[in-house]
C-alpha atoms as a PDB file:
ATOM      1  CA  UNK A   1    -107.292  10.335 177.625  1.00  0.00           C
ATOM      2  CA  UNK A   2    -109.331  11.549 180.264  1.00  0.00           C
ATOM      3  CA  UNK A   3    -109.438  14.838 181.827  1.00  0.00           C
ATOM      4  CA  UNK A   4    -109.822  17.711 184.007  1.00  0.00           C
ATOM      5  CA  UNK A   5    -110.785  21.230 182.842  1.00  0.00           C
ATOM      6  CA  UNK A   6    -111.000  24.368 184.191  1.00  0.00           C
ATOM      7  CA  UNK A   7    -114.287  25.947 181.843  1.00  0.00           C
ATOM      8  CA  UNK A   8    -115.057  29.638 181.625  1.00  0.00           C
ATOM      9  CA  UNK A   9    -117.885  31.503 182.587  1.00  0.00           C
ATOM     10  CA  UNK A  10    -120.739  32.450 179.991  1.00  0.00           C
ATOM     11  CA  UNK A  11    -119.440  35.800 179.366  1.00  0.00           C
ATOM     12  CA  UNK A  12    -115.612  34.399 178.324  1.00  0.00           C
ATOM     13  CA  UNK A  13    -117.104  31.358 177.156  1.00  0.00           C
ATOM     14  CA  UNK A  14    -119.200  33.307 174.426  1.00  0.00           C
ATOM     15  CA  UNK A  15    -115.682  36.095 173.537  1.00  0.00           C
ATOM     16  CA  UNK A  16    -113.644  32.799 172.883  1.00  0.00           C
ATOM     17  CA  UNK A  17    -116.607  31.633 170.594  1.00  0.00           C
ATOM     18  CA  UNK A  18    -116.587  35.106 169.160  1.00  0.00           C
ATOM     19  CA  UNK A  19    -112.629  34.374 167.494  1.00  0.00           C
ATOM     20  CA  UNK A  20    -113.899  30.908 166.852  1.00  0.00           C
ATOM     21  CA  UNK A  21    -116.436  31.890 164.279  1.00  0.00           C
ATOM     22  CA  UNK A  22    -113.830  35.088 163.267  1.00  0.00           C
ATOM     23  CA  UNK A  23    -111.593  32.107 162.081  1.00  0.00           C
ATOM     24  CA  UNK A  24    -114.398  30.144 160.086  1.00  0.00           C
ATOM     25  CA  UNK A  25    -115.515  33.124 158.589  1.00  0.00           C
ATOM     26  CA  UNK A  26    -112.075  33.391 157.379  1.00  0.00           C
ATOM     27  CA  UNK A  27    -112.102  30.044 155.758  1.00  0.00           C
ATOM     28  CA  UNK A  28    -109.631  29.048 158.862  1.00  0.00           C
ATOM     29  CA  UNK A  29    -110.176  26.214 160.742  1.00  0.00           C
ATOM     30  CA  UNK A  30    -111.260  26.660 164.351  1.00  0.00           C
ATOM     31  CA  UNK A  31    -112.531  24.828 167.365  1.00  0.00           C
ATOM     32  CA  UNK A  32    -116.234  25.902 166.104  1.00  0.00           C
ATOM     33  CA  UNK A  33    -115.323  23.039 163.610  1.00  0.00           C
ATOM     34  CA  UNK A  34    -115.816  20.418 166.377  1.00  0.00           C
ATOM     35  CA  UNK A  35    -119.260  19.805 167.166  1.00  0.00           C
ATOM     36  CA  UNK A  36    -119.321  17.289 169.666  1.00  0.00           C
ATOM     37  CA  UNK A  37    -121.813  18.452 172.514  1.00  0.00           C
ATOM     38  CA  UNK A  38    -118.959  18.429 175.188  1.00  0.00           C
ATOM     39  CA  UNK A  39    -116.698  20.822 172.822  1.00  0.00           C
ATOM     40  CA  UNK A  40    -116.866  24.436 175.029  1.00  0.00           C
ATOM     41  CA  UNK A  41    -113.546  26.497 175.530  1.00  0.00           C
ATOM     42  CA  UNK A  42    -111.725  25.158 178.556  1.00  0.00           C
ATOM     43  CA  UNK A  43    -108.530  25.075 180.065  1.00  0.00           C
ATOM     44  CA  UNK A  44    -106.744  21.729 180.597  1.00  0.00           C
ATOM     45  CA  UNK A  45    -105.537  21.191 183.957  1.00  0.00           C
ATOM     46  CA  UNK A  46    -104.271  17.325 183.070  1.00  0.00           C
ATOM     47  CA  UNK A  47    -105.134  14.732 181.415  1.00  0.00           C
ATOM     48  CA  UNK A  48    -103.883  10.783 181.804  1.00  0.00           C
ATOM     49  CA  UNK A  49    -105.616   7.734 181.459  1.00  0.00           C
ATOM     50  CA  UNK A  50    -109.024   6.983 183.460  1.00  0.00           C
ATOM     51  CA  UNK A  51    -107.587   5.038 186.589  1.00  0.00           C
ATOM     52  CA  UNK A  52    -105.018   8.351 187.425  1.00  0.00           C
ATOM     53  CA  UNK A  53    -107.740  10.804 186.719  1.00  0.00           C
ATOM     54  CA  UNK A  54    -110.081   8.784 189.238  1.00  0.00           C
ATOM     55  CA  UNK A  55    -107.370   9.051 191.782  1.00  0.00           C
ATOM     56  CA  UNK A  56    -106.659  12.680 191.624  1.00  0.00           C
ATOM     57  CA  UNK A  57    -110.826  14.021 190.897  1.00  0.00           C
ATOM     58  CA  UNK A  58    -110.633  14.588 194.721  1.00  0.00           C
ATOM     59  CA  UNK A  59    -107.678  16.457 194.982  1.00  0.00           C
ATOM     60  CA  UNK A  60    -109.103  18.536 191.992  1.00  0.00           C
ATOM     61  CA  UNK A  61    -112.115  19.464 193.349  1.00  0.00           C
ATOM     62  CA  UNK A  62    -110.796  20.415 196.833  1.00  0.00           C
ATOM     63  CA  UNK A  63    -107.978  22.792 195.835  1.00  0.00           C
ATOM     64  CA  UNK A  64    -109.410  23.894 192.627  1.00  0.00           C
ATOM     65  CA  UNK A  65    -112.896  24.320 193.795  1.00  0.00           C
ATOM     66  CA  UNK A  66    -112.256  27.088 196.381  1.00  0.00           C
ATOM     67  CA  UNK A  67    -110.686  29.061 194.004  1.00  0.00           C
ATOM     68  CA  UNK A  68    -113.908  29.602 191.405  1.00  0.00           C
ATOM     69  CA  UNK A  69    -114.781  31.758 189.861  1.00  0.00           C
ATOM     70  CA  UNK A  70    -111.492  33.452 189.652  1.00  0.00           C
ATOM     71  CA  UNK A  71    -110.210  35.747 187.120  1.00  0.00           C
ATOM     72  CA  UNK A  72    -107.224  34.779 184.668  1.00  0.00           C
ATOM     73  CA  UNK A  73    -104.991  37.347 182.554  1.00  0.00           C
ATOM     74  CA  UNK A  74    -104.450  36.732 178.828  1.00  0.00           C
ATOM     75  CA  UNK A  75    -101.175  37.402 177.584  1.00  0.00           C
ATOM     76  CA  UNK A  76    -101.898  37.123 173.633  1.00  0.00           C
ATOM     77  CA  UNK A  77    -101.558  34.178 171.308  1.00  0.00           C
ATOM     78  CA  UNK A  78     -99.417  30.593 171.225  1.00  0.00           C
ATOM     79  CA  UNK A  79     -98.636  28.261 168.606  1.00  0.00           C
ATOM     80  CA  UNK A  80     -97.818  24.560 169.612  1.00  0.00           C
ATOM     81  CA  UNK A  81     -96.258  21.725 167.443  1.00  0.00           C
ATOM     82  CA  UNK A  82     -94.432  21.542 164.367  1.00  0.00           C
ATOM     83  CA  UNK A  83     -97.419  21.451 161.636  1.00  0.00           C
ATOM     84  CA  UNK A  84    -100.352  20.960 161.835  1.00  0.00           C
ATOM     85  CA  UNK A  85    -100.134  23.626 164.544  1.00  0.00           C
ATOM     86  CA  UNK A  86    -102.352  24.636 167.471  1.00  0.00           C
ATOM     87  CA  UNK A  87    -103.145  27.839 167.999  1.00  0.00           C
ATOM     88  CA  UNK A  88    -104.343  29.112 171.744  1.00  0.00           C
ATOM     89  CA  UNK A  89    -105.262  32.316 173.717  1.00  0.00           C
ATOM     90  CA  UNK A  90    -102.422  31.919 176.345  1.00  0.00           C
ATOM     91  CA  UNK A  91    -103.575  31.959 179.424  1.00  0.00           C
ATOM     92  CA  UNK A  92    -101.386  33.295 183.036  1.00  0.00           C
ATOM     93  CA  UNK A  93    -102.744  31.970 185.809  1.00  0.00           C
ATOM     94  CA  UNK A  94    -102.048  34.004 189.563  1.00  0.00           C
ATOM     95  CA  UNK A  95     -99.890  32.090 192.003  1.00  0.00           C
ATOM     96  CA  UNK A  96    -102.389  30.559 193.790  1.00  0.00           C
ATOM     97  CA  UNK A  97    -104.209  29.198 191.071  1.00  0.00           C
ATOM     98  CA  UNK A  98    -100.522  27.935 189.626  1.00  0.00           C
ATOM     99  CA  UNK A  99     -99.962  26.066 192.673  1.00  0.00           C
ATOM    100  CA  UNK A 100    -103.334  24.558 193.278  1.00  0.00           C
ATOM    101  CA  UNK A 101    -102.970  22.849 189.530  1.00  0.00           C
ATOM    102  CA  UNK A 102     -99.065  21.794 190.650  1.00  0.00           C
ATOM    103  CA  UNK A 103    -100.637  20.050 193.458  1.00  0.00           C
ATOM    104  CA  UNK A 104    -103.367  18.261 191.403  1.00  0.00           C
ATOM    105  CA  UNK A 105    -100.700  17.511 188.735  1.00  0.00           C
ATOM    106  CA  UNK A 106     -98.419  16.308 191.614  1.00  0.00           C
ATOM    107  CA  UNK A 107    -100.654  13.323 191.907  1.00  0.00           C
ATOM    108  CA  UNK A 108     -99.878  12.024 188.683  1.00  0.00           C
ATOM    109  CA  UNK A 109     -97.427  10.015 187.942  1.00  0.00           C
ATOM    110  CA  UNK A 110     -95.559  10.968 184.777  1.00  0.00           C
ATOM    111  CA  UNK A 111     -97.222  14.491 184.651  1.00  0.00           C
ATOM    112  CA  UNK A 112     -94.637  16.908 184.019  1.00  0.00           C
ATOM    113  CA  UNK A 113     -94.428  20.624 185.620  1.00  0.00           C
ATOM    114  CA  UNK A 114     -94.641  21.990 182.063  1.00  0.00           C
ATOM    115  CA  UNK A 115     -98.263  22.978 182.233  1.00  0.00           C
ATOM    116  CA  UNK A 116     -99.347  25.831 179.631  1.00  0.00           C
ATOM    117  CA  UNK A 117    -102.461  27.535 180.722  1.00  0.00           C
ATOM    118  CA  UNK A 118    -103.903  27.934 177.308  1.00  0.00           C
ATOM    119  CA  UNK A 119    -107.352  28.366 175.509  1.00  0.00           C
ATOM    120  CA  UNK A 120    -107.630  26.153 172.064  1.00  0.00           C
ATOM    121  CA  UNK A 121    -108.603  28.791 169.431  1.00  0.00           C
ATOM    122  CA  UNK A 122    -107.585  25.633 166.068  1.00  0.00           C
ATOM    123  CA  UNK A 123    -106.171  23.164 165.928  1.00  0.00           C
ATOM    124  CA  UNK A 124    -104.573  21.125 162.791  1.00  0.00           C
ATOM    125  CA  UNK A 125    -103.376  24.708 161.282  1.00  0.00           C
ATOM    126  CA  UNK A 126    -101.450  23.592 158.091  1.00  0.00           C
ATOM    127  CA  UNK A 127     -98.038  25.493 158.036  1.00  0.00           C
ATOM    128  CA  UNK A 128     -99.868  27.697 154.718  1.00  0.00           C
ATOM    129  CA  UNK A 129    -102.500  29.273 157.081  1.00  0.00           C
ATOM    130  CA  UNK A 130    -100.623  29.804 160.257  1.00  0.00           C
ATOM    131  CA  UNK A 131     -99.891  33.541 159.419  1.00  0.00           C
ATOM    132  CA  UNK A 132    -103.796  34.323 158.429  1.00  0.00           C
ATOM    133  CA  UNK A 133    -104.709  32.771 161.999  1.00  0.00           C
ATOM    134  CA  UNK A 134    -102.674  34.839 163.950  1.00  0.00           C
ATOM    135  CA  UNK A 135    -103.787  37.584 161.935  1.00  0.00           C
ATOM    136  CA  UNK A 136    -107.253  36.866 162.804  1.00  0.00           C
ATOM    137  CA  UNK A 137    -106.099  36.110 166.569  1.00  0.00           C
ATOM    138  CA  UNK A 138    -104.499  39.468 166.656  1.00  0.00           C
ATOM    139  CA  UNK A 139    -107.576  41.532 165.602  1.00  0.00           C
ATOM    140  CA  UNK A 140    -109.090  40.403 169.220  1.00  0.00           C
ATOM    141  CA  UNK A 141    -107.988  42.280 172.465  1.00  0.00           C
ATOM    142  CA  UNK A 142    -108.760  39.829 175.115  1.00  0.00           C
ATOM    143  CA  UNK A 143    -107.144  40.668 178.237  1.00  0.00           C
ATOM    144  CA  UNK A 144    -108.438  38.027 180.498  1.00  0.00           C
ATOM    145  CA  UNK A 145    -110.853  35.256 181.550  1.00  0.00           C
ATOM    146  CA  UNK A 146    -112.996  34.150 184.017  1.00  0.00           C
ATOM    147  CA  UNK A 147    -112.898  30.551 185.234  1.00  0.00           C
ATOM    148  CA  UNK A 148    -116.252  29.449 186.809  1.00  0.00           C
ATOM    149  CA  UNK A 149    -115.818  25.515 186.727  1.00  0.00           C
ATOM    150  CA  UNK A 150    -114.071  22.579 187.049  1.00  0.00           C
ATOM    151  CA  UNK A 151    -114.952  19.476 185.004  1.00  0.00           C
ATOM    152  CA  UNK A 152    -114.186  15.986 184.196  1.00  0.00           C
ATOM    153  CA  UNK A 153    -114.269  14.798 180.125  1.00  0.00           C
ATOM    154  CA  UNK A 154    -114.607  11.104 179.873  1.00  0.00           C
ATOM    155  CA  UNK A 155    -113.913  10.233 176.452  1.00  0.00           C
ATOM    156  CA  UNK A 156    -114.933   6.217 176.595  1.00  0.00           C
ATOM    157  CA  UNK A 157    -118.599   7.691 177.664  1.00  0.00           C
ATOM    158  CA  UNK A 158    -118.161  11.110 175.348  1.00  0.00           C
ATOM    159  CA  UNK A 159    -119.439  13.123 177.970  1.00  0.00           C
ATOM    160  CA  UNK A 160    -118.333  15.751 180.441  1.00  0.00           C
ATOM    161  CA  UNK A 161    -119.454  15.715 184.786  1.00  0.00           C
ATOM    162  CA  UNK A 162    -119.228  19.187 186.574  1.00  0.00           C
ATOM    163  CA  UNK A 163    -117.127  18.978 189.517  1.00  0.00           C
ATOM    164  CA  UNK A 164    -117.233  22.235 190.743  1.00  0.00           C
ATOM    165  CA  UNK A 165    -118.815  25.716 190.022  1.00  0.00           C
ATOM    166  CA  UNK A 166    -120.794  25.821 186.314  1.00  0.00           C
END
């Protein structure tokens, strides 16, 4: 799927790495495990398949753009799925923020309004090491975020196009 992503400025960008390599040297897994060149910490705003994403870039840019960089409270840690898990730095986004991603999302057919603002810390967390990475996850205090960019990931090219900001 393609999509759009909201990525964090250098100073964020480099704390989130920080609990990334916390994890490994754990012996947890971690995003730091994926080393494709276009793997940074980011927050999804959608994604959907190439022709929808095309549609709404636009939209993106011109209600999301504005808005960088803009500073995001972290509320702590979120598991997703039923195992493997995900585990994420969850992310609360102000109001305005909130309703400039409804309005992008709005454009998509099929995209729900149950967007979770949420930083990827692992992913594929067997059910065995989900208490050691929220143990790790807890031993970081990090109370927000700054969002400097928006940008597009096209998987079929496996590559990533700045839209706005960084």
């Amino acid at each position: 799927m393609h999509a759009l992503e909201m990525v964090l400025d250098v100073a964020s960008d480099a704390r989130i790495r920080d609990e990334w390599a916390a994890l490994v040297a754990a012996g947890l897994p971690s995003q730091a495990q994926h080393h494709s060149a276009s793997n940074a910490p980011h927050i999804t705003v959608l994604s959907a398949d190439r022709e929808a994403v095309d549609a709404v870039e636009p939209v993106a840019g011109e209600r999301l753009g504005p808005l960088l960089p803009r500073t995001l409270s972290v509320a702590g840690v979120v598991v997703f799925g039923g195992g493997p898990f995900a585990v994420a730095r969850l992310v609360l986004p102000d109001l305005e923020t909130l309703a400039a991603v409804g309005e992008v999302r709005g454009h998509i057919s099929g995209a729900d309004g149950g967007w979770v603002a949420h930083v990827t810390l692992a992913r594929r967390v067997a059910a065995g090491d989900l208490g050691r990475v929220l143990e790790v996850a807890a031993g970081s205090r990090l109370n927000g975020v700054v969002v400097a960019g928006l940008r597009r990931w096209d998987p079929d090219r496996r590559e990533t196009r700045v839209l706005a900001g960084r």
